[in-house]
C-alpha atoms as a PDB file:
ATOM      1  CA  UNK A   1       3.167 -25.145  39.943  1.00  0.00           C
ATOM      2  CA  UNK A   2       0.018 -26.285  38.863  1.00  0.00           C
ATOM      3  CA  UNK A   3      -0.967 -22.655  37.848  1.00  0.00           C
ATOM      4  CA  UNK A   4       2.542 -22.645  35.731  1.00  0.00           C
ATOM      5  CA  UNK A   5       1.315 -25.622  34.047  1.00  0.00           C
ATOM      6  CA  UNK A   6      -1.952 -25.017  32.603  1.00  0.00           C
ATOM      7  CA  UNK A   7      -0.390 -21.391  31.650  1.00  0.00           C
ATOM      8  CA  UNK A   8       2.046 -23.546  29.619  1.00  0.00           C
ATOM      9  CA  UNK A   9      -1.020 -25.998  28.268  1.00  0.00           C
ATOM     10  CA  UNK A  10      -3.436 -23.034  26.938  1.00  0.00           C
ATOM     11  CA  UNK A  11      -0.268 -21.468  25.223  1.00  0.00           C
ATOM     12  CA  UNK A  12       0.771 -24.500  23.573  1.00  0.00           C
ATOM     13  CA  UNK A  13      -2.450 -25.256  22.650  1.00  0.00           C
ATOM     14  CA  UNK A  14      -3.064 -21.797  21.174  1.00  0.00           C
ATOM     15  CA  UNK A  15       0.181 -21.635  19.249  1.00  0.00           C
ATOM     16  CA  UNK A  16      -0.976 -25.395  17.754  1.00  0.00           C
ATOM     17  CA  UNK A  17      -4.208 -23.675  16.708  1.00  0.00           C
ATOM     18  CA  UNK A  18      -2.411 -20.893  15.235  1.00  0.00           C
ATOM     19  CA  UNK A  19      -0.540 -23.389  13.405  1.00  0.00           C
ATOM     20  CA  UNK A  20      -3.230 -25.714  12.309  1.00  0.00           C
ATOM     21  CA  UNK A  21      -5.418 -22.522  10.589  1.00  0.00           C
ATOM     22  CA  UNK A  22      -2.188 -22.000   8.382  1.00  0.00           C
ATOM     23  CA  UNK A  23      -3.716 -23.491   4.940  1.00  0.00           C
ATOM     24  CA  UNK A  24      -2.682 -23.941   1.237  1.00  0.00           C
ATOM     25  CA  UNK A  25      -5.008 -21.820  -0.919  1.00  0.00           C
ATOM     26  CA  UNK A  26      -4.415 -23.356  -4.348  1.00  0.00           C
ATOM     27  CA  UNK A  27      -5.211 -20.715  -7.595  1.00  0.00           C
ATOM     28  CA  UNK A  28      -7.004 -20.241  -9.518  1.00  0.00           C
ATOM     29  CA  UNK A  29      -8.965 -24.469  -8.168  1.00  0.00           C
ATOM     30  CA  UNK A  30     -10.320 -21.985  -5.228  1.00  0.00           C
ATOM     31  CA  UNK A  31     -10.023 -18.593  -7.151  1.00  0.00           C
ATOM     32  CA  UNK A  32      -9.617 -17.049 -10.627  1.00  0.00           C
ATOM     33  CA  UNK A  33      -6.821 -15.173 -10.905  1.00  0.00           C
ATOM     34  CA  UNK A  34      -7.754 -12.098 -13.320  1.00  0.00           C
ATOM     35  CA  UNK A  35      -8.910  -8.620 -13.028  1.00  0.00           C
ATOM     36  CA  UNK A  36      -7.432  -6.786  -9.890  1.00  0.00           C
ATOM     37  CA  UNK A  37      -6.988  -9.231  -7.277  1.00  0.00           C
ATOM     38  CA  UNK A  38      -6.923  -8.043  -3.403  1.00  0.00           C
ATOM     39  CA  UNK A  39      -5.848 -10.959  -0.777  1.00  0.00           C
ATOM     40  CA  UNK A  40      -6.495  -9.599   2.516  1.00  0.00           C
ATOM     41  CA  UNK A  41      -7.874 -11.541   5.799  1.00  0.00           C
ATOM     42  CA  UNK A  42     -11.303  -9.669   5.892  1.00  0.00           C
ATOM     43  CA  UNK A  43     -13.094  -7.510   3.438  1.00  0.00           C
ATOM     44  CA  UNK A  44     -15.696  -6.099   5.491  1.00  0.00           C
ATOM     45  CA  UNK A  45     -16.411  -4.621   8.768  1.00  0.00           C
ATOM     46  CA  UNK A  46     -18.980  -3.012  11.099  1.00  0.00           C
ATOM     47  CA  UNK A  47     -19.943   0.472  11.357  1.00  0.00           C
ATOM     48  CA  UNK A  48     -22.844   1.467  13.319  1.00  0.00           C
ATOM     49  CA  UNK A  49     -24.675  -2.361  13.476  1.00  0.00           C
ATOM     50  CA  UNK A  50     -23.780  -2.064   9.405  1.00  0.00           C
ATOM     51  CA  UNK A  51     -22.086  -3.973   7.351  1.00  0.00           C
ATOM     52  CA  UNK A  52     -19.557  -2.164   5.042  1.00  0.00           C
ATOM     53  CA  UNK A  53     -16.750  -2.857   3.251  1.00  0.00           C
ATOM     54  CA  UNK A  54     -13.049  -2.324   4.104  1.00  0.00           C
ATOM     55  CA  UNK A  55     -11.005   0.140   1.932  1.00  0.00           C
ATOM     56  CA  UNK A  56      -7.750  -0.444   0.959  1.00  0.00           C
ATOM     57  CA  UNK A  57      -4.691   1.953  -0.285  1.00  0.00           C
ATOM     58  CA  UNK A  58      -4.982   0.777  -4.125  1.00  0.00           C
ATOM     59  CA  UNK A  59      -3.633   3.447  -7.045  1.00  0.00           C
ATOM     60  CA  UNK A  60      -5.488   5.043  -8.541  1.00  0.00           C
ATOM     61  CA  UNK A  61      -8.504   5.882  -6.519  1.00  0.00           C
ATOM     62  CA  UNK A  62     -10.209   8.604  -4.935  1.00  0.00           C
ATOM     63  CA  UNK A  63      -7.673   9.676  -1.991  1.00  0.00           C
ATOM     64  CA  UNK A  64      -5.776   6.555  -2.507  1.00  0.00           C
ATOM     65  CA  UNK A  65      -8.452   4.237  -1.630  1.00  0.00           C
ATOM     66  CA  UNK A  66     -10.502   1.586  -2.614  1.00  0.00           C
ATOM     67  CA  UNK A  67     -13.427  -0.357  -0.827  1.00  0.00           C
ATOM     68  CA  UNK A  68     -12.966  -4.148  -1.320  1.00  0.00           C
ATOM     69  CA  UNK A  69     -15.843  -4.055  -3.301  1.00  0.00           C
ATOM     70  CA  UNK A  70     -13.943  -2.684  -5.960  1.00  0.00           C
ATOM     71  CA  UNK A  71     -11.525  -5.641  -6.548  1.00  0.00           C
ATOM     72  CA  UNK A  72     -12.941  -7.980  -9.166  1.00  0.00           C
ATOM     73  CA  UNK A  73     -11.473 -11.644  -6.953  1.00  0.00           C
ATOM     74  CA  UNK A  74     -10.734 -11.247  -2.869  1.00  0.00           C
ATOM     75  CA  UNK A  75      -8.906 -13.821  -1.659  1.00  0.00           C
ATOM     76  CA  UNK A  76      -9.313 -14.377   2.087  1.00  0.00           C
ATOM     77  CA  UNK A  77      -5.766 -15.270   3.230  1.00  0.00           C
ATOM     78  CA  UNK A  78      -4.506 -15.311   6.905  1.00  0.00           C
ATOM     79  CA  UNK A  79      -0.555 -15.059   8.309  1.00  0.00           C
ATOM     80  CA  UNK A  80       0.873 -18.674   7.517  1.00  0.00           C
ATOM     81  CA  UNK A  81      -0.951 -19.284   4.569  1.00  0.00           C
ATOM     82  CA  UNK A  82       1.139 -20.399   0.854  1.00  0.00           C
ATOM     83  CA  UNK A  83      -1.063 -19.305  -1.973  1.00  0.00           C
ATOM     84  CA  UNK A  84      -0.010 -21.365  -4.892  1.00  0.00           C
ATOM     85  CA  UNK A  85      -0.784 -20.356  -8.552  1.00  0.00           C
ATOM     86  CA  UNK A  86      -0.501 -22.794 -11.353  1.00  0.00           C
ATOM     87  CA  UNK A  87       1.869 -22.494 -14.183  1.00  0.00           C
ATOM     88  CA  UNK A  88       0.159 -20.209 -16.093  1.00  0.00           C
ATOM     89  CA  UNK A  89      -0.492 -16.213 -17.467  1.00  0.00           C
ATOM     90  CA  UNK A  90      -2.616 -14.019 -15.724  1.00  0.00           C
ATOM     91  CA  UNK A  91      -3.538 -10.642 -16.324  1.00  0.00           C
ATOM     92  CA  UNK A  92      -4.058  -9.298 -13.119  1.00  0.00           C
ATOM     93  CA  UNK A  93      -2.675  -6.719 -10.700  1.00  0.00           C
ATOM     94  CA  UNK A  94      -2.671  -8.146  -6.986  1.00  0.00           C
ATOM     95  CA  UNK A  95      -2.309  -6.141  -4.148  1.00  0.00           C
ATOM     96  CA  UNK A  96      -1.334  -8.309  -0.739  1.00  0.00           C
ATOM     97  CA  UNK A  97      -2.429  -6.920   2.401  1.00  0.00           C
ATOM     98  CA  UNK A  98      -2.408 -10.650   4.491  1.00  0.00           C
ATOM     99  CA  UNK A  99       1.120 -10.592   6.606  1.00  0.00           C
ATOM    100  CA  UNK A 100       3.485 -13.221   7.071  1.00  0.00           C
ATOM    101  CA  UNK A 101       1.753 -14.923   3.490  1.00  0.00           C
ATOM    102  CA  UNK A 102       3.712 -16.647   0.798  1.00  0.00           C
ATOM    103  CA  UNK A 103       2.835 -16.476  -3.080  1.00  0.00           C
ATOM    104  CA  UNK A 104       4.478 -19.466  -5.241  1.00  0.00           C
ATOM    105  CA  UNK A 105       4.581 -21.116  -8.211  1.00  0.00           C
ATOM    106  CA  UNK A 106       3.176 -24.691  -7.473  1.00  0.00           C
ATOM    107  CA  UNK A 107       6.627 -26.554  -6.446  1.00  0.00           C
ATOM    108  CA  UNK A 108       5.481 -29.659  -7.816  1.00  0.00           C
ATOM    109  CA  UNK A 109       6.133 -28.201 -11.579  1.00  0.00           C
ATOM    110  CA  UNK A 110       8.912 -26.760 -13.224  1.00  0.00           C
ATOM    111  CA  UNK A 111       7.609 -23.743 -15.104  1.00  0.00           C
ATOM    112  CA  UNK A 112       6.680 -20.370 -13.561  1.00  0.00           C
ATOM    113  CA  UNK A 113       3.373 -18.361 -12.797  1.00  0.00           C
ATOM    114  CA  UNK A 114       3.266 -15.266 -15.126  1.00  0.00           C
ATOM    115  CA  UNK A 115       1.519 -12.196 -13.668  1.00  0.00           C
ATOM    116  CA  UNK A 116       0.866  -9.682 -16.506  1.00  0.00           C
ATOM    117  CA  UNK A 117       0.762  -6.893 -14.166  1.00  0.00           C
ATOM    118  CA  UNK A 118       1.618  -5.583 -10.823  1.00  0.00           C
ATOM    119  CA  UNK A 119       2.389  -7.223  -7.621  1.00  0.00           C
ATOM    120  CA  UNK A 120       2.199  -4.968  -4.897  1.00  0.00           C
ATOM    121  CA  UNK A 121       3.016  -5.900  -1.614  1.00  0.00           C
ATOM    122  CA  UNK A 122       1.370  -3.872   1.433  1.00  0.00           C
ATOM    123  CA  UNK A 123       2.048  -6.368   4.466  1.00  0.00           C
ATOM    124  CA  UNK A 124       4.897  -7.031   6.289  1.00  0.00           C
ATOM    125  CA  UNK A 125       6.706 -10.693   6.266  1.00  0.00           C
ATOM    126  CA  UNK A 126       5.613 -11.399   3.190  1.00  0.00           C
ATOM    127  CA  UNK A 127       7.608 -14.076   0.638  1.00  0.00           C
ATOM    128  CA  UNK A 128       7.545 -14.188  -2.966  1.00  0.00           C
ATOM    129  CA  UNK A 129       8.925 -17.390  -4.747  1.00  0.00           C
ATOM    130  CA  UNK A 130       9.012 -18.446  -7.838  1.00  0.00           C
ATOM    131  CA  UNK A 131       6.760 -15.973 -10.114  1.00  0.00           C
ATOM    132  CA  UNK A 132       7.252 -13.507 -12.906  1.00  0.00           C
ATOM    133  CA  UNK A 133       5.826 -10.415 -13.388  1.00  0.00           C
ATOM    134  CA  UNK A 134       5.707  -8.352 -16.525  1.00  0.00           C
ATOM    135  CA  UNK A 135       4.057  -5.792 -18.503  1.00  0.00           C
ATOM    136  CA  UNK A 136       0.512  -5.474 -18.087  1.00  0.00           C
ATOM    137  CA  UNK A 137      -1.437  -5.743 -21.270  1.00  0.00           C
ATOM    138  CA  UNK A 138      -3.615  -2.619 -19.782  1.00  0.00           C
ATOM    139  CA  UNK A 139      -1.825   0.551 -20.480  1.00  0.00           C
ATOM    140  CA  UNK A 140      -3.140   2.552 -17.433  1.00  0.00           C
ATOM    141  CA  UNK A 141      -1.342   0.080 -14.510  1.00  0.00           C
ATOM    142  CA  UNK A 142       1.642   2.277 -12.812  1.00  0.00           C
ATOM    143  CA  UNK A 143       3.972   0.227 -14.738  1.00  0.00           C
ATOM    144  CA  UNK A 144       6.061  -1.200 -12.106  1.00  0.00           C
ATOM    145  CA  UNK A 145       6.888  -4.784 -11.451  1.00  0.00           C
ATOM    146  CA  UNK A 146       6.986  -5.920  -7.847  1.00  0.00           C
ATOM    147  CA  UNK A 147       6.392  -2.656  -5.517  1.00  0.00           C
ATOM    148  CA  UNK A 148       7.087  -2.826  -1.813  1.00  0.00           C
ATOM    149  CA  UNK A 149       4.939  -0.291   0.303  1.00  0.00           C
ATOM    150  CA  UNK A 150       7.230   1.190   2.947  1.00  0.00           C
ATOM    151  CA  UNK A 151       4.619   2.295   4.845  1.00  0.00           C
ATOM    152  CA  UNK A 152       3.306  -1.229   5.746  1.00  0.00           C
ATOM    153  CA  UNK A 153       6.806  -3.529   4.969  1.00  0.00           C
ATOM    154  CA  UNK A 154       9.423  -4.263   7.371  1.00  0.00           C
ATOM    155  CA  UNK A 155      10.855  -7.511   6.029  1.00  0.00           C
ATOM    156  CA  UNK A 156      10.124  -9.192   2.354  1.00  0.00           C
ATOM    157  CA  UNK A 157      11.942 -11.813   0.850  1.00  0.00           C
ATOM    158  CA  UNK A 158      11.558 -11.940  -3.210  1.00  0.00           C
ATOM    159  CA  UNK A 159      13.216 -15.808  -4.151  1.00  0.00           C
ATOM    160  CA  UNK A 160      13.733 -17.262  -7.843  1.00  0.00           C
ATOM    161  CA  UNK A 161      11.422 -14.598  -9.232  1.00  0.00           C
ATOM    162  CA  UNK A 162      11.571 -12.704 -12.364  1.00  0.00           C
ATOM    163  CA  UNK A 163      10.470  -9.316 -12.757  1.00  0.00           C
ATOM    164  CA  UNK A 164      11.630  -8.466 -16.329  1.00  0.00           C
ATOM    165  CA  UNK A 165       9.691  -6.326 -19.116  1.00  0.00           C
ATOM    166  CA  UNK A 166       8.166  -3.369 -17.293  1.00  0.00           C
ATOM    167  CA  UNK A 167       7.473  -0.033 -18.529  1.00  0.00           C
ATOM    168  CA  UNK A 168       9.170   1.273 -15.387  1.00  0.00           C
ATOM    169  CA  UNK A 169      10.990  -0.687 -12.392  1.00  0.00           C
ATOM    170  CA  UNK A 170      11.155  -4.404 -11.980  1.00  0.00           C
ATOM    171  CA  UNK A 171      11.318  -3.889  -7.978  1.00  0.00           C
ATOM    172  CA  UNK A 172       9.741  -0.675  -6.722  1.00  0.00           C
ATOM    173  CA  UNK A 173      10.247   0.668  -3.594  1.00  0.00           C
ATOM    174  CA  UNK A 174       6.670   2.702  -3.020  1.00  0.00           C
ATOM    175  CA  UNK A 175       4.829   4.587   0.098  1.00  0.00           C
ATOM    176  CA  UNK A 176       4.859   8.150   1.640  1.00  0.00           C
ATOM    177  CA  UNK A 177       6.789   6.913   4.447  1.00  0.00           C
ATOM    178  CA  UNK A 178       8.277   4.042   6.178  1.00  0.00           C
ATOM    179  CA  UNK A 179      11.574   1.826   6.850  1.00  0.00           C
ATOM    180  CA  UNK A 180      12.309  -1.480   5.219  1.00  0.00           C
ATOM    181  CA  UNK A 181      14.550  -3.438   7.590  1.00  0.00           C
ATOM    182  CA  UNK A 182      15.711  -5.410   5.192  1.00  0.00           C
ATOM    183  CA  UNK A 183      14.653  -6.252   1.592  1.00  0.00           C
ATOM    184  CA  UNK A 184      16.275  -9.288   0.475  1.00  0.00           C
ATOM    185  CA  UNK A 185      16.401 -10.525  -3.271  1.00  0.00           C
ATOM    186  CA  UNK A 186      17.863 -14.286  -4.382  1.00  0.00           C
ATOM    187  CA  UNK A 187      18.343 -15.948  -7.578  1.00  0.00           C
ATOM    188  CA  UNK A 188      16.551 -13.455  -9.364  1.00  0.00           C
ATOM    189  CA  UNK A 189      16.556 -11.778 -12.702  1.00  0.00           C
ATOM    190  CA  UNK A 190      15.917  -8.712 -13.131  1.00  0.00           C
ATOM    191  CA  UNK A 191      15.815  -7.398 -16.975  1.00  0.00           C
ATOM    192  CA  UNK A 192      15.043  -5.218 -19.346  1.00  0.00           C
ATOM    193  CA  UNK A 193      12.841  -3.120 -17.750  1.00  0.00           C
ATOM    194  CA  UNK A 194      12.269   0.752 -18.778  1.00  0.00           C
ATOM    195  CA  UNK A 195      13.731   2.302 -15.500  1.00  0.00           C
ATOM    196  CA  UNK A 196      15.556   0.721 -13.155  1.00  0.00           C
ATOM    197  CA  UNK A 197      15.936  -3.189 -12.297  1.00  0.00           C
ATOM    198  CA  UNK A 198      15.213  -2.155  -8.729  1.00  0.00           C
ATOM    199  CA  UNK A 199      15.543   0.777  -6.202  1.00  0.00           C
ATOM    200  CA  UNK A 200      15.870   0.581  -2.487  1.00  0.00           C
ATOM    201  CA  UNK A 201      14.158   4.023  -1.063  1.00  0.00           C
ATOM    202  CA  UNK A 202      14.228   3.719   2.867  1.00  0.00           C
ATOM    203  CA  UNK A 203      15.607   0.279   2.990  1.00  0.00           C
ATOM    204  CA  UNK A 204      18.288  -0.162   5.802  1.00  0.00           C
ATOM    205  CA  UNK A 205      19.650  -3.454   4.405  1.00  0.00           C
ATOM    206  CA  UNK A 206      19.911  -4.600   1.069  1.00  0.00           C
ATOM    207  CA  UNK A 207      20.487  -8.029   0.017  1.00  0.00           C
ATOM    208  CA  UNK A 208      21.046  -9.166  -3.320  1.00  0.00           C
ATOM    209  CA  UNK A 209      22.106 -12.430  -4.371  1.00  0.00           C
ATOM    210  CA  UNK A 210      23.061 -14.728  -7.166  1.00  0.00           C
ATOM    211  CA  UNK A 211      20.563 -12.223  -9.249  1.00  0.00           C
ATOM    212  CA  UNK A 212      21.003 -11.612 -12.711  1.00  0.00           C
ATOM    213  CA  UNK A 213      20.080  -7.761 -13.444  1.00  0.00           C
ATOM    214  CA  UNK A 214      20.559  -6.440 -17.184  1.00  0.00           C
ATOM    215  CA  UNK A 215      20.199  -4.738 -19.938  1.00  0.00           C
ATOM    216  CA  UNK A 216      17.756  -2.113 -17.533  1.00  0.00           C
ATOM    217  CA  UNK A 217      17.053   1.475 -18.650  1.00  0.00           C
ATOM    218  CA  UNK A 218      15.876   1.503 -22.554  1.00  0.00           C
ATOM    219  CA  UNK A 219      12.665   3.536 -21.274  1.00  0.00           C
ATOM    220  CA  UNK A 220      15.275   6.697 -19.308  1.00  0.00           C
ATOM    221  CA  UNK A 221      17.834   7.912 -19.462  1.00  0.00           C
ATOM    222  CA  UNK A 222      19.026   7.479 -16.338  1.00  0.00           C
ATOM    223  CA  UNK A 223      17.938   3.639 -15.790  1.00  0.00           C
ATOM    224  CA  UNK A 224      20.306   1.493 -13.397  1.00  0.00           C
ATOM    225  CA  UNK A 225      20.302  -2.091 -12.828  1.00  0.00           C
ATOM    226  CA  UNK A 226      20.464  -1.399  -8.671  1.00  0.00           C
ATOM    227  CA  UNK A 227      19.670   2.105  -7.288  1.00  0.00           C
ATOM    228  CA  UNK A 228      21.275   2.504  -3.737  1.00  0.00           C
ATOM    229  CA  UNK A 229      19.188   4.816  -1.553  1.00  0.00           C
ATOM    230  CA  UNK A 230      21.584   6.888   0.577  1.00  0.00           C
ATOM    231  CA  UNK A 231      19.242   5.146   4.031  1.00  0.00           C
ATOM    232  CA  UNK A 232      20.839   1.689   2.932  1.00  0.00           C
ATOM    233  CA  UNK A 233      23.508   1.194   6.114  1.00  0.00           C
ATOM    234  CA  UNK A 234      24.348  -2.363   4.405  1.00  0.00           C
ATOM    235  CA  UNK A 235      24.591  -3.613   1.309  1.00  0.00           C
ATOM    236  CA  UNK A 236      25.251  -7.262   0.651  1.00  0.00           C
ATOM    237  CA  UNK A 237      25.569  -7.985  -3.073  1.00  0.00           C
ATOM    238  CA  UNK A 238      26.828 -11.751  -3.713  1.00  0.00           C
ATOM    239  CA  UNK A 239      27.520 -13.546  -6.577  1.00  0.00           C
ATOM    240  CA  UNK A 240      25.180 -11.788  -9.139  1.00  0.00           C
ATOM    241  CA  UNK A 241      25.346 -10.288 -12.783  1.00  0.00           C
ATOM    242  CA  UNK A 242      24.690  -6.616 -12.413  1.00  0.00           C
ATOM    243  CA  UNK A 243      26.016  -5.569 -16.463  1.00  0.00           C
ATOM    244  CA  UNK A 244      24.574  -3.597 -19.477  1.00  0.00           C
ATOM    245  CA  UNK A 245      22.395  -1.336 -17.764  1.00  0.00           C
ATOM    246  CA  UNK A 246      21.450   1.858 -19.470  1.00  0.00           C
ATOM    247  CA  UNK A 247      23.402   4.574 -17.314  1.00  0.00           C
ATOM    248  CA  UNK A 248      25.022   2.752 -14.265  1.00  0.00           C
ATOM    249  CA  UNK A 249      25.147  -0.774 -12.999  1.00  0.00           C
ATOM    250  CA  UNK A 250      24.948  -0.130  -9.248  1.00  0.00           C
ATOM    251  CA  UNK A 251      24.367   3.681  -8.900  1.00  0.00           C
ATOM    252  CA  UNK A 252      24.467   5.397  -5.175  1.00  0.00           C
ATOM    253  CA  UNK A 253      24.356   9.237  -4.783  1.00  0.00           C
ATOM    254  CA  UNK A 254      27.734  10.312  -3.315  1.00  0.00           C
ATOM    255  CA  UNK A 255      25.517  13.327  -1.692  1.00  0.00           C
END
């Protein structure tokens, strides 16, 4: 009994440490935000009693990677933690490797962060609240929005965001390979982007509500507000405006 006990003690007081190292990293007071931003919990690591630095899947580079050296701000960020921008523009592209890591608008203020660029999510658990994300003023970004890498993504919540303006897709679904669980998307808006609003490649549930997703497409052809992959198994769309999209408003392959 006594054993059972101070089991139940060191776990209790292990979970309150995880807890307690949970922090609010508060941008750009701690951080600029400009330039291509990585926010990962470590940037280096040991090879041989050396010090080098960890690479990272980040478009363009050689073989699709990039050491952490390469990123003009690193954020050190660990699973709990809200990173909170200020009501501002940025021109940045931020790649998120951190799990289980929010990235907000400052709650305590009414506008919205703006992120000239492309947030790309590579962790799983990750939240997204309250930001916008549009065109990058540099010309040679991929063009997307918000992209979700399957490879590393199980579960993402995007919440009162706007991804609107982008050469290409406001949500992108990228990655070789990989399942999304679920990919869930609330109050939204999703508009006038070039492509598609968003797509849902390898996502097995899809959940879209009270979004607003228009006027998508003027860059192809063949630009839909919501493109259904045929691995969605459920689709819950609630409540939103899905209208005036280039060639179809919610568009799934019937083969």
């Amino acid at each position: 009994m006594a054993y059972r006990c101070l089991v139940l003690a060191i776990t209790l007081v292990a979970a309150f440490a995880g807890i307690a190292q949970a922090r609010e990293i508060r941008l750009p007071e701690e951080s600029p935000v400009r330039g291509n931003v990585l926010i990962a919990e470590s940037f280096t690591t040991t090879v041989k009693d050396e010090i080098v630095p960890i690479e990272f899947p980040a478009w363009p580079g050689d073989y699709g990677m990039r050491p952490s050296t390469w990123f003009a701000v690193r954020i050190e960020a660990h699973p709990g933690d809200v990173i909170v921008l200020a009501p501002d523009e940025y021109d940045a592209e931020i790649w998120i490797f951190t799990p289980g890591v929010t990235l907000c608008t400052d709650p305590a203020t009414s506008g919205l962060a703006v992120i000239r660029g492309t947030v790309e999510v590579d962790a799983d658990g990750v939240l997204l609240e309250r930001i916008s994300v549009t065109a990058s003023l540099d010309p040679t970004t991929s063009g997307h929005g918000i992209e979700v890498n399957r490879v590393y993504v199980r579960s993402i919540t995007i919440r009162d965001c706007s991804s609107s303006e982008n050469q290409w897709t406001g949500i992108h679904i990228i990655g070789v390979r990989g399942t999304i669980e679920e990919l869930r998307v609330e109050r939204c808006v999703l508009r006038n982007n070039g492509m598609d609003g968003m797509d849902s490649i390898s996502v097995r549930r899809l959940v879209v509500i009270e979004c607003t997703i228009t006027e998508n497409g003027w860059n192809l052809s063949t630009g839909v507000g919501i493109r259904v992959s045929r691995a969605v198994e459920a689709l819950e769309l609630v409540e939103s405006v899905v209208a005036d999209n280039r060639y179809a408003d919610v568009y799934r392959p019937t083969e």
